[in-house]
PDB file of N, CA and C in Angstrom:
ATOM      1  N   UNK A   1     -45.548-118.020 -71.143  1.00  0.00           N
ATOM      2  CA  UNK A   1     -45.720-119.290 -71.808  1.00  0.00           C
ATOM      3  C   UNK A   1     -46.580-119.078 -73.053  1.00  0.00           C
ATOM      4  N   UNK A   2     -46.246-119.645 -73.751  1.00  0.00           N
ATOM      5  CA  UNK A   2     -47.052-119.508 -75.362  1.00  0.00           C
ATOM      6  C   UNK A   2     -48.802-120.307 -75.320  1.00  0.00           C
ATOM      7  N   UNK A   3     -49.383-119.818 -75.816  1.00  0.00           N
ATOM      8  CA  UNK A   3     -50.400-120.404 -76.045  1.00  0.00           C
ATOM      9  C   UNK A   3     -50.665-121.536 -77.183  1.00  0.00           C
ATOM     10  N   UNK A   4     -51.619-122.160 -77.334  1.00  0.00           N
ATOM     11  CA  UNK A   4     -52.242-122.961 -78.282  1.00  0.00           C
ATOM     12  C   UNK A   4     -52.147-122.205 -79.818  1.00  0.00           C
ATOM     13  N   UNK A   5     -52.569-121.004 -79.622  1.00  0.00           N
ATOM     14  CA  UNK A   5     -53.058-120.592 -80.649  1.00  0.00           C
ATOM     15  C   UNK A   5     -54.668-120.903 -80.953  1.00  0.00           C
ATOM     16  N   UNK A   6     -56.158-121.373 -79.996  1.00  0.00           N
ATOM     17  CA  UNK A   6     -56.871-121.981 -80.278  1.00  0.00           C
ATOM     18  C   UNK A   6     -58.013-120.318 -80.299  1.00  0.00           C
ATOM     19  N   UNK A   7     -59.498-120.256 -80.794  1.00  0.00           N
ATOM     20  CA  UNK A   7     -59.821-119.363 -80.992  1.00  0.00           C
ATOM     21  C   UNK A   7     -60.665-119.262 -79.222  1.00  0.00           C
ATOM     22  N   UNK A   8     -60.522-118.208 -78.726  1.00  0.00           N
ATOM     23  CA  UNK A   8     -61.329-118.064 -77.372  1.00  0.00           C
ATOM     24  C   UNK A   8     -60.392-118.274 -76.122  1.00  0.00           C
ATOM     25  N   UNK A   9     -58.912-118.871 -76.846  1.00  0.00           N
ATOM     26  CA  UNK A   9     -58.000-119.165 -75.112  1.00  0.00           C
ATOM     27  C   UNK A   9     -57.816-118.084 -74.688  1.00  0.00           C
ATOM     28  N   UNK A  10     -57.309-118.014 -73.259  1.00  0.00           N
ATOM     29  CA  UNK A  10     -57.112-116.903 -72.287  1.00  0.00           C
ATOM     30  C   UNK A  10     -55.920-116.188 -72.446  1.00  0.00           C
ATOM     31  N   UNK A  11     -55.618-115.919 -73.770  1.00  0.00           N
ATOM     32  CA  UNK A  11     -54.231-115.189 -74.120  1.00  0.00           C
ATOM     33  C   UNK A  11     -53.975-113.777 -72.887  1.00  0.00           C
ATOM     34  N   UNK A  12     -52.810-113.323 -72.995  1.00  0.00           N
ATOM     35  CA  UNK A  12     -52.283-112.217 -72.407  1.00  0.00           C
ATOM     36  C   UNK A  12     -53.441-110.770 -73.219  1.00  0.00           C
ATOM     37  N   UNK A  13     -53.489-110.479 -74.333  1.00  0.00           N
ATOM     38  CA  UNK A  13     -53.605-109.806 -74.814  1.00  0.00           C
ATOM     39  C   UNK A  13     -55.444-109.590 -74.122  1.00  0.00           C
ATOM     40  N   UNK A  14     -56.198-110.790 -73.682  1.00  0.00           N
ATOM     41  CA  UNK A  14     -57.557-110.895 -73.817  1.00  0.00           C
ATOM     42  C   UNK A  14     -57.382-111.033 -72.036  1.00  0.00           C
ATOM     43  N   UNK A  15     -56.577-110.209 -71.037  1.00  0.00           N
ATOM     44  CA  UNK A  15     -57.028-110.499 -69.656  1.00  0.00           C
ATOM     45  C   UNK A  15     -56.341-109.114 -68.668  1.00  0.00           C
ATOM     46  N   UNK A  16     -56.976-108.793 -68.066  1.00  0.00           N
ATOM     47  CA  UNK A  16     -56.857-107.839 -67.445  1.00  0.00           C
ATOM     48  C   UNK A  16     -55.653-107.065 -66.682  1.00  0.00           C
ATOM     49  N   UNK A  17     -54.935-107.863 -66.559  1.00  0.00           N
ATOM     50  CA  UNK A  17     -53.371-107.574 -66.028  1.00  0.00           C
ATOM     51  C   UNK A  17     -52.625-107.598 -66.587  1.00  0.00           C
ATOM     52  N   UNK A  18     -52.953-107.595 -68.095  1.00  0.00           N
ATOM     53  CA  UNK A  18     -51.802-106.866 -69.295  1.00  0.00           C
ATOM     54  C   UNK A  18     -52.103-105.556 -70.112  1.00  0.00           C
ATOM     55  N   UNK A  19     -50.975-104.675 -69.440  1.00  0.00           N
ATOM     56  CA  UNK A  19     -51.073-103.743 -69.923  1.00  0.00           C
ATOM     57  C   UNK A  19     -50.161-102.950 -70.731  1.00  0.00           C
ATOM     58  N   UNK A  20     -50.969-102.667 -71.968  1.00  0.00           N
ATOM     59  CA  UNK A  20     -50.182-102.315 -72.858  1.00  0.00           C
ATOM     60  C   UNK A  20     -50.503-101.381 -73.785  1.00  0.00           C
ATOM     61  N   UNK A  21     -50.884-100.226 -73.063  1.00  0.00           N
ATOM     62  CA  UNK A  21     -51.271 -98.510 -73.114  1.00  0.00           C
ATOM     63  C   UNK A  21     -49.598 -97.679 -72.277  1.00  0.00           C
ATOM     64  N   UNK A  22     -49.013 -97.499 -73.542  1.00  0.00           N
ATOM     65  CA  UNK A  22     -48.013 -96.886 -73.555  1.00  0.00           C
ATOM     66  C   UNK A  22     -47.764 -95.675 -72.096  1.00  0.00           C
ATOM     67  N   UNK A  23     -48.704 -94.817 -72.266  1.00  0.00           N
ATOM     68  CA  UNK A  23     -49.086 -94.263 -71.113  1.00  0.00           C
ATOM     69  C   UNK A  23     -48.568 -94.736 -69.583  1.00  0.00           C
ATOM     70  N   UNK A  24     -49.747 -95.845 -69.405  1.00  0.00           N
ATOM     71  CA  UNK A  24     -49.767 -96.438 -68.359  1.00  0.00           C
ATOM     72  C   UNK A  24     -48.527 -97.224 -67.896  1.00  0.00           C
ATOM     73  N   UNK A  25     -47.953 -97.655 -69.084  1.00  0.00           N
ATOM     74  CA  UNK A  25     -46.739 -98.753 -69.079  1.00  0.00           C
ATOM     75  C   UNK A  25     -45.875 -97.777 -68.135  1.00  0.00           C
ATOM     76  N   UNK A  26     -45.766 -96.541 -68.880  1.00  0.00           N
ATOM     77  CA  UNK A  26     -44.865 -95.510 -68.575  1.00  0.00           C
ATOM     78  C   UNK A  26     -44.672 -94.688 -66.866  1.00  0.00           C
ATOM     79  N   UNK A  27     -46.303 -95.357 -66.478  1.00  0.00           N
ATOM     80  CA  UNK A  27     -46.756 -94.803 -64.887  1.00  0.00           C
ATOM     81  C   UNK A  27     -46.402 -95.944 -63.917  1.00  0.00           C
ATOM     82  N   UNK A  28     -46.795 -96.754 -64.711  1.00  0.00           N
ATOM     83  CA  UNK A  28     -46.247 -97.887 -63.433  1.00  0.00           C
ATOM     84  C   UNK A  28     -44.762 -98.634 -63.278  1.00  0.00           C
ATOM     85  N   UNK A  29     -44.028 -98.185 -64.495  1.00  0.00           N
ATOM     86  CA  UNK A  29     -42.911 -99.069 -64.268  1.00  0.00           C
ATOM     87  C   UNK A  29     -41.357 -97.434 -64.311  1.00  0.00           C
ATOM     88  N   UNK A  30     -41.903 -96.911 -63.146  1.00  0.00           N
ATOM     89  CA  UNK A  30     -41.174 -95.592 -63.273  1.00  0.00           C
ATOM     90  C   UNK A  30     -39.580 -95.862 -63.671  1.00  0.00           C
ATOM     91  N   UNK A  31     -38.807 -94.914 -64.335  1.00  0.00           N
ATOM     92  CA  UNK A  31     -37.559 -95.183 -64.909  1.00  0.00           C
ATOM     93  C   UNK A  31     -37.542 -95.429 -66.346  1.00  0.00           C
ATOM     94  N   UNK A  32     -38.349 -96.597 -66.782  1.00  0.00           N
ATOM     95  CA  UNK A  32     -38.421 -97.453 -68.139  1.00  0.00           C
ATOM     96  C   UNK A  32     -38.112 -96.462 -69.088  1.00  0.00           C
ATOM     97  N   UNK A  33     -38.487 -95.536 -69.078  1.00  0.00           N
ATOM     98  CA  UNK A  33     -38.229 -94.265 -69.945  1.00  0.00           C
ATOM     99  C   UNK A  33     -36.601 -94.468 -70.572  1.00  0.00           C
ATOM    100  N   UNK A  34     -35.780 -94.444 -69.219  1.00  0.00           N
ATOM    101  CA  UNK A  34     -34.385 -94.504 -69.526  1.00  0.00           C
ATOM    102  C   UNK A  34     -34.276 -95.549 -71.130  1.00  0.00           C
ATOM    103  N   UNK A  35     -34.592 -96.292 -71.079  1.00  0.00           N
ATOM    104  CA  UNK A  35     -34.586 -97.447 -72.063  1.00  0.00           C
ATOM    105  C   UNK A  35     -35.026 -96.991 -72.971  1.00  0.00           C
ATOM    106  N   UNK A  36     -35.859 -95.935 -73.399  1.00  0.00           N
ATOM    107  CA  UNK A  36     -36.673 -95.680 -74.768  1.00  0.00           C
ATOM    108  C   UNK A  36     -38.072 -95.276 -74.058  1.00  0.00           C
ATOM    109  N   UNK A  37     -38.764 -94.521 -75.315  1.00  0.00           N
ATOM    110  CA  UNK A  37     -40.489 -94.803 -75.165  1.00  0.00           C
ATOM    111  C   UNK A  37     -41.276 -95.424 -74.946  1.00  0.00           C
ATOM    112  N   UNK A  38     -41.958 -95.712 -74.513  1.00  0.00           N
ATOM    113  CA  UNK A  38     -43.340 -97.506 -74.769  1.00  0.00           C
ATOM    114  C   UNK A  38     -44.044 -96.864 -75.691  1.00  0.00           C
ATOM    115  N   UNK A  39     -43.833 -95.746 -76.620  1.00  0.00           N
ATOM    116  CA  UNK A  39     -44.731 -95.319 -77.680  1.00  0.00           C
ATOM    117  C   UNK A  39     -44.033 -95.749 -78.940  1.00  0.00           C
ATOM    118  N   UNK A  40     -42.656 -96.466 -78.729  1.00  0.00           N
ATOM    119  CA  UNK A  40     -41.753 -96.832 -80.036  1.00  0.00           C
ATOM    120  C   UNK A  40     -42.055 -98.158 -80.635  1.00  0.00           C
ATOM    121  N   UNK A  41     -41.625 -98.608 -81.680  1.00  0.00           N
ATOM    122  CA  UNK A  41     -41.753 -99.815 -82.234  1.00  0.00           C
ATOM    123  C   UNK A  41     -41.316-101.162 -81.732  1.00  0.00           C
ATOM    124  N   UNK A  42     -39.614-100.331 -80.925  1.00  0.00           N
ATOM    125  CA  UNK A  42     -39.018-101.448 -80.470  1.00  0.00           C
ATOM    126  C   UNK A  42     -39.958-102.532 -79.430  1.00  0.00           C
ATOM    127  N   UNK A  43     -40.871-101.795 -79.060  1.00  0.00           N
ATOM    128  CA  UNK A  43     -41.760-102.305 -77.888  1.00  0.00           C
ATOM    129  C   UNK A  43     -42.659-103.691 -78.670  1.00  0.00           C
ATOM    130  N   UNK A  44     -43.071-102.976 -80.298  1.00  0.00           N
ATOM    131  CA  UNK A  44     -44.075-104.286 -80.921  1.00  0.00           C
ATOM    132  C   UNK A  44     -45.651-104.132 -79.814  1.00  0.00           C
ATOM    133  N   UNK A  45     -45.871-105.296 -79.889  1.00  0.00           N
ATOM    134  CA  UNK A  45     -47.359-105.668 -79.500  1.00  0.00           C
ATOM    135  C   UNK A  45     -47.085-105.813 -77.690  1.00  0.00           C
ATOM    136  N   UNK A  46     -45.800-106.207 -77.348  1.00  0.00           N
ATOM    137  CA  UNK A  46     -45.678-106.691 -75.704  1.00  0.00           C
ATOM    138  C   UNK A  46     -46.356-105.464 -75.040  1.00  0.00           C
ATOM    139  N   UNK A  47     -46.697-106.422 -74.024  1.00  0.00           N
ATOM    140  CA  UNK A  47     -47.026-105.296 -72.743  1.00  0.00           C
ATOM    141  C   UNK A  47     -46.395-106.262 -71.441  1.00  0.00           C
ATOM    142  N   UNK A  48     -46.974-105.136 -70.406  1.00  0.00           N
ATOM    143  CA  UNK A  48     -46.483-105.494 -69.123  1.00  0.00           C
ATOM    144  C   UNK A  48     -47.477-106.049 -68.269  1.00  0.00           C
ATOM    145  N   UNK A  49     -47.283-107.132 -67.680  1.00  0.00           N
ATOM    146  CA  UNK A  49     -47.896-108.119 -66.601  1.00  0.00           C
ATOM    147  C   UNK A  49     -48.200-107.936 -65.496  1.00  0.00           C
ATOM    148  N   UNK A  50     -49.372-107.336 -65.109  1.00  0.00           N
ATOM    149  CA  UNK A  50     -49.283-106.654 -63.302  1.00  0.00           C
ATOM    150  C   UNK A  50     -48.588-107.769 -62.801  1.00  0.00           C
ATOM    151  N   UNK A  51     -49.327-109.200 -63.008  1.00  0.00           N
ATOM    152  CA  UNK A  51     -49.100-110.463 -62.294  1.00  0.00           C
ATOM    153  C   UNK A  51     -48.108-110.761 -61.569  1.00  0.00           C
ATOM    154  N   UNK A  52     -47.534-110.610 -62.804  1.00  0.00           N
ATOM    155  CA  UNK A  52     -45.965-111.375 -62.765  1.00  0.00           C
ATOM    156  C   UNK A  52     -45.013-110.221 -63.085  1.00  0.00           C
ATOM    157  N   UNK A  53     -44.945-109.543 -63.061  1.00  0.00           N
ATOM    158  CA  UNK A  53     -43.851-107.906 -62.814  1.00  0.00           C
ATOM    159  C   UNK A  53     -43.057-108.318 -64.048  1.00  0.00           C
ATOM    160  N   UNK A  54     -43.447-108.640 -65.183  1.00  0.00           N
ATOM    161  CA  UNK A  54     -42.570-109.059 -66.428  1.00  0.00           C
ATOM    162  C   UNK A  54     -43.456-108.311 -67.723  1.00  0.00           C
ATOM    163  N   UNK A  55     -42.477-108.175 -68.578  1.00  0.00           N
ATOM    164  CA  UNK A  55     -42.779-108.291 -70.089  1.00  0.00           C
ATOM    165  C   UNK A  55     -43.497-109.220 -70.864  1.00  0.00           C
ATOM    166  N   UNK A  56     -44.959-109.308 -71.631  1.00  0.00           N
ATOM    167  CA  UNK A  56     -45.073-110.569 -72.324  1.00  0.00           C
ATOM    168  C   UNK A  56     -45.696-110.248 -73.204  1.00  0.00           C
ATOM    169  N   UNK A  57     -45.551-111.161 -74.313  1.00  0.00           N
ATOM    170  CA  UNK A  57     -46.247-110.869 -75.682  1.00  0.00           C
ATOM    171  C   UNK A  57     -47.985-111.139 -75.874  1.00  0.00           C
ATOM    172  N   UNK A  58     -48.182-110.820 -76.371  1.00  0.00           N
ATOM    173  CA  UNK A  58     -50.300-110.763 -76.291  1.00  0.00           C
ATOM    174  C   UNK A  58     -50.710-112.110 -76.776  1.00  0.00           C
ATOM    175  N   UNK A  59     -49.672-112.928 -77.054  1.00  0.00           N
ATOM    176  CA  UNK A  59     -50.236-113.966 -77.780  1.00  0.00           C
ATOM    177  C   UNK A  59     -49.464-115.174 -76.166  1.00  0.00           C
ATOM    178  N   UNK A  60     -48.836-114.688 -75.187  1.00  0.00           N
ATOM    179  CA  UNK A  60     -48.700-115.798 -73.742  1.00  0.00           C
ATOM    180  C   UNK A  60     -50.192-116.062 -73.463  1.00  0.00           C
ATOM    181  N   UNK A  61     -49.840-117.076 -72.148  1.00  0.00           N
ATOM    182  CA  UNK A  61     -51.003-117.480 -71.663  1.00  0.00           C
ATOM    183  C   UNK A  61     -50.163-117.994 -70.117  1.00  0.00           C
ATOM    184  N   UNK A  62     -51.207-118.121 -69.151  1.00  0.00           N
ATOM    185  CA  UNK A  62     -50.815-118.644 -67.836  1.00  0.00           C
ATOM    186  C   UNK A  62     -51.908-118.610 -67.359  1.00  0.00           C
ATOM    187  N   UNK A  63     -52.263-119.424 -65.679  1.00  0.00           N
ATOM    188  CA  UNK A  63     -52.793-119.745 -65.284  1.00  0.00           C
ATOM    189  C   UNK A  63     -53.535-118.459 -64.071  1.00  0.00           C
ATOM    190  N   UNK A  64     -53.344-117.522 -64.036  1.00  0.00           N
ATOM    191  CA  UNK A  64     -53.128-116.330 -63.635  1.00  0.00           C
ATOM    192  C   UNK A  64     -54.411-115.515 -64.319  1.00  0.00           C
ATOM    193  N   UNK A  65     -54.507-115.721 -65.478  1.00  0.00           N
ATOM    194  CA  UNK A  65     -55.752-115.118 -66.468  1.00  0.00           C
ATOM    195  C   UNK A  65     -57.119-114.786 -65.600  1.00  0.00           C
ATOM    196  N   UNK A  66     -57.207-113.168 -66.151  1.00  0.00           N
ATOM    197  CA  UNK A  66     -58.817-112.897 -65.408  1.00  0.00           C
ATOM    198  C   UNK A  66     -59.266-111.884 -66.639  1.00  0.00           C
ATOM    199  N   UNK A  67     -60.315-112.371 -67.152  1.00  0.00           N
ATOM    200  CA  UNK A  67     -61.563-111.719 -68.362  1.00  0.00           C
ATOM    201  C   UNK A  67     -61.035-110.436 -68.641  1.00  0.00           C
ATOM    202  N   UNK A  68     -60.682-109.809 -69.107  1.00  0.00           N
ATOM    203  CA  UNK A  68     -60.896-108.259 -69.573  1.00  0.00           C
ATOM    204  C   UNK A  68     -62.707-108.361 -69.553  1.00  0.00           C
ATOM    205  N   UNK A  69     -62.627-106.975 -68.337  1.00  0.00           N
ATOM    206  CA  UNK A  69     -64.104-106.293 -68.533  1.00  0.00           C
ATOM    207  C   UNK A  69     -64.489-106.085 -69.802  1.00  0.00           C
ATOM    208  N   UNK A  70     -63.718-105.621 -70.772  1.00  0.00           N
ATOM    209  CA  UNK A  70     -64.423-104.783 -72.110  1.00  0.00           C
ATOM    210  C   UNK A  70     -65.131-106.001 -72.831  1.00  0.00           C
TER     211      UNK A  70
END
């Protein structure tokens, strides 16, 4: 789901169960490879959702959201 756009909401990009370290993408979703790299462009900014076992862009939001430690 898209966000507000407001400064401080709980976007995808700002919570802990999106991941989107090429690497990692590559460890947990075994196969994906077949499809291409997660080090390519086609990928953009998305990452992957422990949550919800989906694809989403850094700028979603849901009710699901937990802080990134960093």
């Amino acid at each position: 789901m898209a966000c507000k756009g407001d400064p401080g909401e709980p976007r995808c990009d700002r919570c802990r169960h999106f991941v989107d370290d090429p690497a990692r993408m590559e460890a947990e979703l075994p196969g994906i490879q077949i499809l291409g790299s997660m080090y390519g462009s086609a990928r953009g900014d998305s990452g992957f959702c422990a949550v919800h076992a989906r694809f989403a862009s850094p700028e979603d939001c849901c009710a699901a959201f937990a802080a990134d430690s960093w």
